[in-house]
Protein backbone atom coordinates (compact mmCIF):
# COMPACT_ATOMS: atom_id res chain seq x y z
CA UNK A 1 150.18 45.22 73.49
CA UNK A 2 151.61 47.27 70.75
CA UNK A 3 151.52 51.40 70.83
CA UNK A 4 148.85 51.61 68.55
CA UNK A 5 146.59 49.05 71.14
CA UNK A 6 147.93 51.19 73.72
CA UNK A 7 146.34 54.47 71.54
CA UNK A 8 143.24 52.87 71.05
CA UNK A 9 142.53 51.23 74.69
CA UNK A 10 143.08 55.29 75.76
CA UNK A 11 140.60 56.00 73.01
CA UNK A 12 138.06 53.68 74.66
CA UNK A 13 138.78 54.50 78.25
CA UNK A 14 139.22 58.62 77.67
CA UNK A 15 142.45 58.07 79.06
CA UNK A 16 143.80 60.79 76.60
CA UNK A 17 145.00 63.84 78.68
CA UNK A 18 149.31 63.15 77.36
CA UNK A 19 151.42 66.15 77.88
CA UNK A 20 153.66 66.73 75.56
CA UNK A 21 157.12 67.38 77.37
CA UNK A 22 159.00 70.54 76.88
CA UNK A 23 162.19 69.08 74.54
CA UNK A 24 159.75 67.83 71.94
CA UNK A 25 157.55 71.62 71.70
CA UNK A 26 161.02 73.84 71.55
CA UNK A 27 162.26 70.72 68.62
CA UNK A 28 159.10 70.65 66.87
CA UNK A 29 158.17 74.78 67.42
CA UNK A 30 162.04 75.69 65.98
CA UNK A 31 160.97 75.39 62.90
CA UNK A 32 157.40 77.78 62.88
CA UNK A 33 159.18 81.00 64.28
CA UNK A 34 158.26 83.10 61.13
CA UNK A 35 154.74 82.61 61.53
CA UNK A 36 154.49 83.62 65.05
CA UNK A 37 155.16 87.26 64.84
CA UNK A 38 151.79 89.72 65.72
CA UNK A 39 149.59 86.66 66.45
CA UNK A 40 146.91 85.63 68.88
CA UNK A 41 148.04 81.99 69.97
CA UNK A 42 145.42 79.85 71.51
CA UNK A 43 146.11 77.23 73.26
CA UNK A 44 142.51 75.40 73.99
CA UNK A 45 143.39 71.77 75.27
CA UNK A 46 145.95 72.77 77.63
CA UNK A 47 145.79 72.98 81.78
CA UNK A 48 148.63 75.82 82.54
CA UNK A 49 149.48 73.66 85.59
CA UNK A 50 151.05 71.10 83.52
CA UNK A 51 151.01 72.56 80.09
CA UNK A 52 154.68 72.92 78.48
CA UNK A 53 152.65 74.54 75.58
CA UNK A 54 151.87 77.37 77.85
CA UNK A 55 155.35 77.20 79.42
CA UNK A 56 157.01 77.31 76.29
CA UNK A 57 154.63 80.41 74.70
CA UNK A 58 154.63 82.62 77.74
CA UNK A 59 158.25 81.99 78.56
CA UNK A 60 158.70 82.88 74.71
CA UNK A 61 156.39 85.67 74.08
CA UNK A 62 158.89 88.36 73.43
CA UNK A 63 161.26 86.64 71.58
CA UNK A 64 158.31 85.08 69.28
CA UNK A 65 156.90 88.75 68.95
CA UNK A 66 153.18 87.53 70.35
CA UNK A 67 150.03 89.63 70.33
CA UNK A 68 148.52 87.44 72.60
CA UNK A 69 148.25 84.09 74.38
CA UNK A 70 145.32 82.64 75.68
CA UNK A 71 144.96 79.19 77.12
CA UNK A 72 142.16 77.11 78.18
CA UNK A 73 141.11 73.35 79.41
CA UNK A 74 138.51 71.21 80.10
CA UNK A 75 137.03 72.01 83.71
CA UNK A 76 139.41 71.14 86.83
CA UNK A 77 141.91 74.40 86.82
CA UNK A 78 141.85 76.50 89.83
CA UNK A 79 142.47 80.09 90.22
CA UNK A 80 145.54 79.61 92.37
CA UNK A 81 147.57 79.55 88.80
CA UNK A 82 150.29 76.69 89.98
CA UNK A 83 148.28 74.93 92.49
CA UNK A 84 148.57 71.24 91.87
CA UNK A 85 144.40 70.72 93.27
CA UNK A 86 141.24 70.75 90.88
CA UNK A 87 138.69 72.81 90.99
CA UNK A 88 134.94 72.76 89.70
CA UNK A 89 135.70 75.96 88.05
CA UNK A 90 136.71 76.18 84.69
CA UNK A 91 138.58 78.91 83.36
CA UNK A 92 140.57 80.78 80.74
CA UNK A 93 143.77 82.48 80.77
CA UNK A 94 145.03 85.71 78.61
CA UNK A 95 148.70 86.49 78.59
CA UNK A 96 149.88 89.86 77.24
CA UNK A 97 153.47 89.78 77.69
CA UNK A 98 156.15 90.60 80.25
CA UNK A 99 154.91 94.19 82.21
CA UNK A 100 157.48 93.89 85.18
CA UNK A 101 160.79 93.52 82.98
CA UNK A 102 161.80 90.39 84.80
CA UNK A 103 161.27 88.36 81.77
CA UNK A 104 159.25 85.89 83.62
CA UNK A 105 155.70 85.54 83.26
CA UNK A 106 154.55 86.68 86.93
CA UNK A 107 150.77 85.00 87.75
CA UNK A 108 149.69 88.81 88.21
CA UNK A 109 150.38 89.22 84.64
CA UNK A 110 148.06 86.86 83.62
CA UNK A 111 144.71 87.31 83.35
CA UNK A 112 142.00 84.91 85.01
CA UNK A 113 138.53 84.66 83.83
CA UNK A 114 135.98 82.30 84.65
CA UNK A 115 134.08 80.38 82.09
CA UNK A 116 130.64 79.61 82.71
CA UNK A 117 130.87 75.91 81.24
CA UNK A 118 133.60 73.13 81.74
CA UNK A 119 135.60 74.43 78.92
CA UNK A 120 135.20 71.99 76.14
CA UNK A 121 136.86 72.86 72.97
CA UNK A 122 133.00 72.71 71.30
CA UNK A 123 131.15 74.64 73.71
CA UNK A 124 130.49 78.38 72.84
CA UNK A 125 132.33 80.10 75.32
CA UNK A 126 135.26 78.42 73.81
CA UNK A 127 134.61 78.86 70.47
CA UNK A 128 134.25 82.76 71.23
CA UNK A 129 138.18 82.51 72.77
CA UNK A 130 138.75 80.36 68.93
CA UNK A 131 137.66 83.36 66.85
CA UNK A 132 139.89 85.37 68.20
CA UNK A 133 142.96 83.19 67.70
CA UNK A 134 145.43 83.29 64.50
CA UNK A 135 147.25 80.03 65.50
CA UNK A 136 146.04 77.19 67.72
CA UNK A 137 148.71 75.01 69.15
CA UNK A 138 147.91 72.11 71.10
CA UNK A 139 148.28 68.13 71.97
CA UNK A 140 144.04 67.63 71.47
CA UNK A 141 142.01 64.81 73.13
CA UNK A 142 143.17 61.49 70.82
CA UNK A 143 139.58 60.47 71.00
CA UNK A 144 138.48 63.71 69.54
CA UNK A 145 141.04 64.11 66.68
CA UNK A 146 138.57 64.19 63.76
CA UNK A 147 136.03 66.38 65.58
CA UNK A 148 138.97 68.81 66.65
CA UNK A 149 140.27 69.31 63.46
CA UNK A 150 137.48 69.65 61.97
CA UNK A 151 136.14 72.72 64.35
CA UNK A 152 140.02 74.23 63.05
CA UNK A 153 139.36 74.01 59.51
CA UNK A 154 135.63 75.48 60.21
CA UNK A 155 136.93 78.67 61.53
CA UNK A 156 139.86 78.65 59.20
CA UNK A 157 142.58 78.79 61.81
CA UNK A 158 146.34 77.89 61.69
CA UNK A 159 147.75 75.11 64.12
CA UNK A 160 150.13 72.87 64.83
CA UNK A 161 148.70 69.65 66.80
CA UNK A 162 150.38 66.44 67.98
CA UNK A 163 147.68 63.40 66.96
CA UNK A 164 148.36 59.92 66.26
CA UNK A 165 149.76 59.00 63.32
CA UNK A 166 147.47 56.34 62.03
CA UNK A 167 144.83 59.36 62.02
CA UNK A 168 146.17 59.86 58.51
CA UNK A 169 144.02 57.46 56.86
CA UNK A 170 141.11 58.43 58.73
CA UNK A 171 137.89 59.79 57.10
CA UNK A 172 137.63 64.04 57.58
CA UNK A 173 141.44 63.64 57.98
CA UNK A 174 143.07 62.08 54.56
CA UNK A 175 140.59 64.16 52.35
CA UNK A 176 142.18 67.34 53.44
CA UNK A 177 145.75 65.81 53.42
CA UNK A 178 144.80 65.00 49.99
CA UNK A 179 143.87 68.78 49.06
CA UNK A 180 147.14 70.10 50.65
CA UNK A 181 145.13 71.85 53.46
CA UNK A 182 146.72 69.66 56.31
CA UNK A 183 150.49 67.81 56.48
CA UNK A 184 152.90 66.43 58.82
CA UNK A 185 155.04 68.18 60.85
CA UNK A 186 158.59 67.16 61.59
CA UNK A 187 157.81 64.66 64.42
CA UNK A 188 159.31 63.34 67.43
CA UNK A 189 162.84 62.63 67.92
CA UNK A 190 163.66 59.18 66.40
CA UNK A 191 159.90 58.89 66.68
CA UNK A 192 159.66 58.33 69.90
CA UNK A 193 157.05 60.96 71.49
CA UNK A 194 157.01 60.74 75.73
CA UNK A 195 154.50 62.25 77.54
CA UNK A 196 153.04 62.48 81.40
CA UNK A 197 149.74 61.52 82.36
CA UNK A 198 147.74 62.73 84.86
CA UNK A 199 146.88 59.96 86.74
CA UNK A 200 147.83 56.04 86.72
CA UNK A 201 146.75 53.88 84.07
CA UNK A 202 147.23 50.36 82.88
CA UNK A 203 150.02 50.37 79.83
CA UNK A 204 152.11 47.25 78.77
CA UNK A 205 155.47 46.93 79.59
CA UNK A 206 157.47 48.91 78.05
CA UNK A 207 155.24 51.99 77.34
CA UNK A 208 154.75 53.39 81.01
CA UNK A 209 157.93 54.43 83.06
CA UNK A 210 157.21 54.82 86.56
CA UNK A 211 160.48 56.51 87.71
CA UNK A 212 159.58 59.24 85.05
CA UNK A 213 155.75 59.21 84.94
CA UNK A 214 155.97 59.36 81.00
CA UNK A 215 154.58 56.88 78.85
CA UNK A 216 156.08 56.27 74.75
CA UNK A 217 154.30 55.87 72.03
CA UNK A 218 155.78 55.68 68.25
CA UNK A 219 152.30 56.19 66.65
CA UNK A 220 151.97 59.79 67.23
CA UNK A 221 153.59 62.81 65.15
CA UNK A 222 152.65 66.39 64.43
CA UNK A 223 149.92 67.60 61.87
CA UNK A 224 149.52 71.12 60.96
CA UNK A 225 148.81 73.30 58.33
CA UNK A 226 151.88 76.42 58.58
CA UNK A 227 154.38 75.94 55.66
CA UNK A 228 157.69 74.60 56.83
CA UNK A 229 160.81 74.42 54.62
CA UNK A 230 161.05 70.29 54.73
CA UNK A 231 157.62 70.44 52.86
CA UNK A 232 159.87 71.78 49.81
CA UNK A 233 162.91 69.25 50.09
CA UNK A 234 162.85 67.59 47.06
CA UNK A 235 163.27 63.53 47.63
CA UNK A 236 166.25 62.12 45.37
CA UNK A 237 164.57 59.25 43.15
CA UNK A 238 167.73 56.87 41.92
CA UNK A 239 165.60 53.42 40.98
CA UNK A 240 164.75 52.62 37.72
CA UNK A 241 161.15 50.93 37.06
CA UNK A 242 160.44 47.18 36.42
CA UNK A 243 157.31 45.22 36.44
CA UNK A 244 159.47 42.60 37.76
CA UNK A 245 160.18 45.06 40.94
CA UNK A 246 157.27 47.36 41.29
CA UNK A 247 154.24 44.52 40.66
CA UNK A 248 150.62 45.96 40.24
CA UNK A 249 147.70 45.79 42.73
CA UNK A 250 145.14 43.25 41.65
CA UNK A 251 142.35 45.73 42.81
CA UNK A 252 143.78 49.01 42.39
CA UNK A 253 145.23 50.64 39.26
CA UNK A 254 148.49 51.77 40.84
CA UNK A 255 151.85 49.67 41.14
CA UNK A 256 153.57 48.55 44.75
CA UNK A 257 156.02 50.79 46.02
CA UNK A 258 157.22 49.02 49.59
CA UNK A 259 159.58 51.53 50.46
CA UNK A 260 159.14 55.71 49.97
CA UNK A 261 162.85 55.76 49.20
CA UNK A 262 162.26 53.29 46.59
CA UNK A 263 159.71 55.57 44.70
CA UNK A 264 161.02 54.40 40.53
CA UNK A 265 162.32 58.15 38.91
CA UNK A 266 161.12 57.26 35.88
CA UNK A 267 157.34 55.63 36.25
CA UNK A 268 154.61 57.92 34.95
CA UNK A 269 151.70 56.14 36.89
CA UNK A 270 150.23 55.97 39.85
CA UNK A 271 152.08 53.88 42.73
CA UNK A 272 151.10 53.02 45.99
CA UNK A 273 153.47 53.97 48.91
CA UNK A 274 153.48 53.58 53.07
CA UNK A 275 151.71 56.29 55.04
CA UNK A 276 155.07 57.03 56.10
CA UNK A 277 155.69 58.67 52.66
CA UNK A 278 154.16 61.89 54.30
CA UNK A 279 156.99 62.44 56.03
CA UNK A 280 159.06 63.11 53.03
CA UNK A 281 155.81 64.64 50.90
CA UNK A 282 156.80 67.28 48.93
CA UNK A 283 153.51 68.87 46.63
CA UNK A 284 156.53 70.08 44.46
CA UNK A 285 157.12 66.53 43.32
CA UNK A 286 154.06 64.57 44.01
CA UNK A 287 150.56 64.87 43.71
CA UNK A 288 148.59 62.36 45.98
CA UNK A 289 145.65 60.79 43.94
CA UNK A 290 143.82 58.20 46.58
CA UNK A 291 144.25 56.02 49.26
CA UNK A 292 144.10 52.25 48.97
CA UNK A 293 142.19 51.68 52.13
CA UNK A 294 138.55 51.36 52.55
CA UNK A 295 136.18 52.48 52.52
CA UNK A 296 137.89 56.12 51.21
CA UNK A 297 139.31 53.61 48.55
CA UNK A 298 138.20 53.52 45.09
CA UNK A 299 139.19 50.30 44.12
CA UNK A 300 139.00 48.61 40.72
CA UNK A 301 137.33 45.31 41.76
CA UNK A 302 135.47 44.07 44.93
CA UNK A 303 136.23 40.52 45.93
CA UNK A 304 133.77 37.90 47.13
CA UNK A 305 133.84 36.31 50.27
CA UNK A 306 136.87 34.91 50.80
CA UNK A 307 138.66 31.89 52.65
CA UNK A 308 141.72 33.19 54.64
CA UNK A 309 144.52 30.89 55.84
CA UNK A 310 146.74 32.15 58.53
CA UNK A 311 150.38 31.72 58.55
CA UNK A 312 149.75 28.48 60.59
CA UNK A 313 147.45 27.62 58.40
CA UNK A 314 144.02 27.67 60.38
CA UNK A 315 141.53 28.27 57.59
CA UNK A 316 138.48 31.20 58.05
CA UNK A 317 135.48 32.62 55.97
CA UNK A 318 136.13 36.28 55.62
CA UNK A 319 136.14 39.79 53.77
CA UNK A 320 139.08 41.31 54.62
CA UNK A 321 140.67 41.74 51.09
CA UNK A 322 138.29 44.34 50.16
CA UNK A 323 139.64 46.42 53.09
CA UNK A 324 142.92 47.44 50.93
CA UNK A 325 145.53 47.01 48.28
CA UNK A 326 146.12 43.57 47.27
CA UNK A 327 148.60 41.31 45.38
CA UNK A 328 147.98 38.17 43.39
CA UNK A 329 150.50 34.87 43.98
CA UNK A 330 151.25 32.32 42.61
CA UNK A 331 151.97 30.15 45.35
CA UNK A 332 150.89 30.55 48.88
CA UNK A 333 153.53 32.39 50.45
CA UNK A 334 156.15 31.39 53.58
CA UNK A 335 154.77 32.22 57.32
CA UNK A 336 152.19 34.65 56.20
CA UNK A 337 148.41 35.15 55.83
CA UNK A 338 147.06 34.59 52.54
CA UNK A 339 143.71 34.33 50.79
CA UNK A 340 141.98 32.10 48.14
CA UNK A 341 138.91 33.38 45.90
CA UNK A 342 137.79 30.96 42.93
CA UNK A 343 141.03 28.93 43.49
CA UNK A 344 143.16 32.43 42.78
CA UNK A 345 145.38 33.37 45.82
CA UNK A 346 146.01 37.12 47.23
CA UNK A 347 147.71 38.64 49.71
CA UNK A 348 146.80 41.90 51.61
CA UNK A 349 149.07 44.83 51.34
CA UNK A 350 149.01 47.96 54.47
CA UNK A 351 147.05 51.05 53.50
CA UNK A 352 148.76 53.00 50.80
CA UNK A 353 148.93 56.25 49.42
CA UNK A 354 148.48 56.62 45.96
CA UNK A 355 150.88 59.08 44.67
CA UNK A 356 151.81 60.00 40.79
CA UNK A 357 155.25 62.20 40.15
CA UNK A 358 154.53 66.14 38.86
CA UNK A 359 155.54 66.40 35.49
CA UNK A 360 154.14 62.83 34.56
CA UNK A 361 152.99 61.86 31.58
CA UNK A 362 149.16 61.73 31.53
């Protein structure tokens, strides 16, 4: 089972509580000091028992120059702050800062306060403790992503999430992408994010390590919507444009790019790059036009049914090729999938982000 099966069997089962461990926050939070300083942070996903969030702000409140932290979870916290049982009661926290001069943040410093609900991020009571947060910081329920950052962008808040990566293309979460309201962050280290889970759960080798009790994904990164300096790193263009290179989309008006650090310098249009281009998106020197996925997709012809034959040749009725970019062959290519309409042949290209340069011609 790959990661992203992994991702989408915890999807199905609400297996979704990953903490994110402490290396990856203090990496990934390095670079968001600046915008830290006289703020409320909220942290509403996050049980203080196991959070490294909360570790990581209250252990860091002075030095970040906080106004405030408040964290809260669904249901299951108890009142003894570090106890390791659940309780029925649900509660928030409020953190103020160090008062004893120890530098530690003592569990009489922290305020306790019962919540009259289980704490879900969409019930009122929480929403109340949303309003009065600048920045939300958080690893959110995966299931939840689109309704979670959605509620963020309703209230106008700043935050830095961890989601999974393929949420990119996802509808409520590319259009705003798109309009520069939401990027990536910098990510996990070599892409590999680990986290613990709460309880025991069925993961293919590989992904669970039981003498840890983390599990690995590489489909998840950071999102947010704080200005960080990579954001303005301009990406060096050295290739030179050729039809022969850079074919066109038989459905979409936009050229193949396979590789972002293959992007042509000198091609005026609109090309079609990996979702892993946002990691090196810069709205200095691109402007992102579309996606080639549907159905956000706007593509330039709709195919009819189709017959699809499988790299070992087993032959199927389908209509997959209007689900993204596609290429026209000439000849049915080696070991791979491949499609016949009207005696034409295609093959199907991965979601793509259409992209033109700034400074293009029209």
């Amino acid at each position: 089972m790959s990661n992203t099966e992994n991702l989408t069997s915890a999807k199905s089962a609400k297996e979704d509580e990953f903490y994110t461990q402490l290396p990856d926050i203090e990496r990934e939070l390095r670079h968001y000091r600046k915008h830290f300083e006289g703020k409320v942070v909220y942290l509403n996903c996050d049980d203080p028992r196991m959070s490294n969030f909360f570790h990581y702000f209250s252990y860091n409140f002075e030095k970040l120059g906080l106004k405030k932290l408040i964290a809260a979870c669904y249901k299951s916290q108890d009142v003894d702050l570090f106890s390791q049982y659940d309780a029925e009661q649900a509660i928030y926290l409020e953190y103020d800062g160090d008062k004893s001069g120890n530098g530690v943040p003592d569990p009489e410093e922290i305020g306790i306060v019962p919540l009259k609900g289980n704490g879900d991020f969409r019930s009122e009571e929480s929403i109340e403790l949303l309003k009065q947060a600048d920045i939300v910081v958080t690893n959110p329920p995966f299931s939840l992503f689109r309704e979670y950052v959605a509620q963020l962008v309703e209230y106008d808040k700043k935050f830095l999430i961890v989601g999974p990566h393929n949420a990119i293309t996802y509808q409520g979460i590319f259009p705003l992408i798109q309009e520069n309201k939401l990027w990536l962050g910098y990510g996990f280290q070599a892409g590999n994010a680990f986290f613990a889970i709460p309880r025991d759960a069925d993961y293919a080798k590989g992904v669970y390590d039981p003498a840890t009790g983390l599990v690995k994904f590489r489909n998840v990164t950071w999102f947010t919507n704080m200005d960080i300096s990579k954001r303005h790193e301009e990406l060096v263009l050295y290739k030179t444009y050729s039809a022969e290179e850079y074919p066109a989309y038989d459905n979409y008006d936009a050229i193949e790019v396979g590789k972002t650090v293959e992007i042509p310098a000198d091609y005026d249009g609109v090309m079609g790059v990996p979702i892993t281009f946002l990691d090196k998106y810069n709205p200095d020197q691109f402007e992102i036009v579309g996606i080639a996925k549907a159905p956000m997709g706007e593509p330039s012809k709709i195919y009819p049914t189709q017959t699809q034959v499988s790299a070992k040749g087993v032959r199927s009725t389908v209509k997959k090729l209007n689900d993204g970019p596609v290429m026209k062959v000439d000849t049915p290519p080696k070991n791979k999938t491949y499609y016949e309409v009207d005696g034409e042949l295609y093959v199907q290209m991965y979601a793509r982000i259409l992209i033109r340069r700034k400074g293009a011609a029209a």
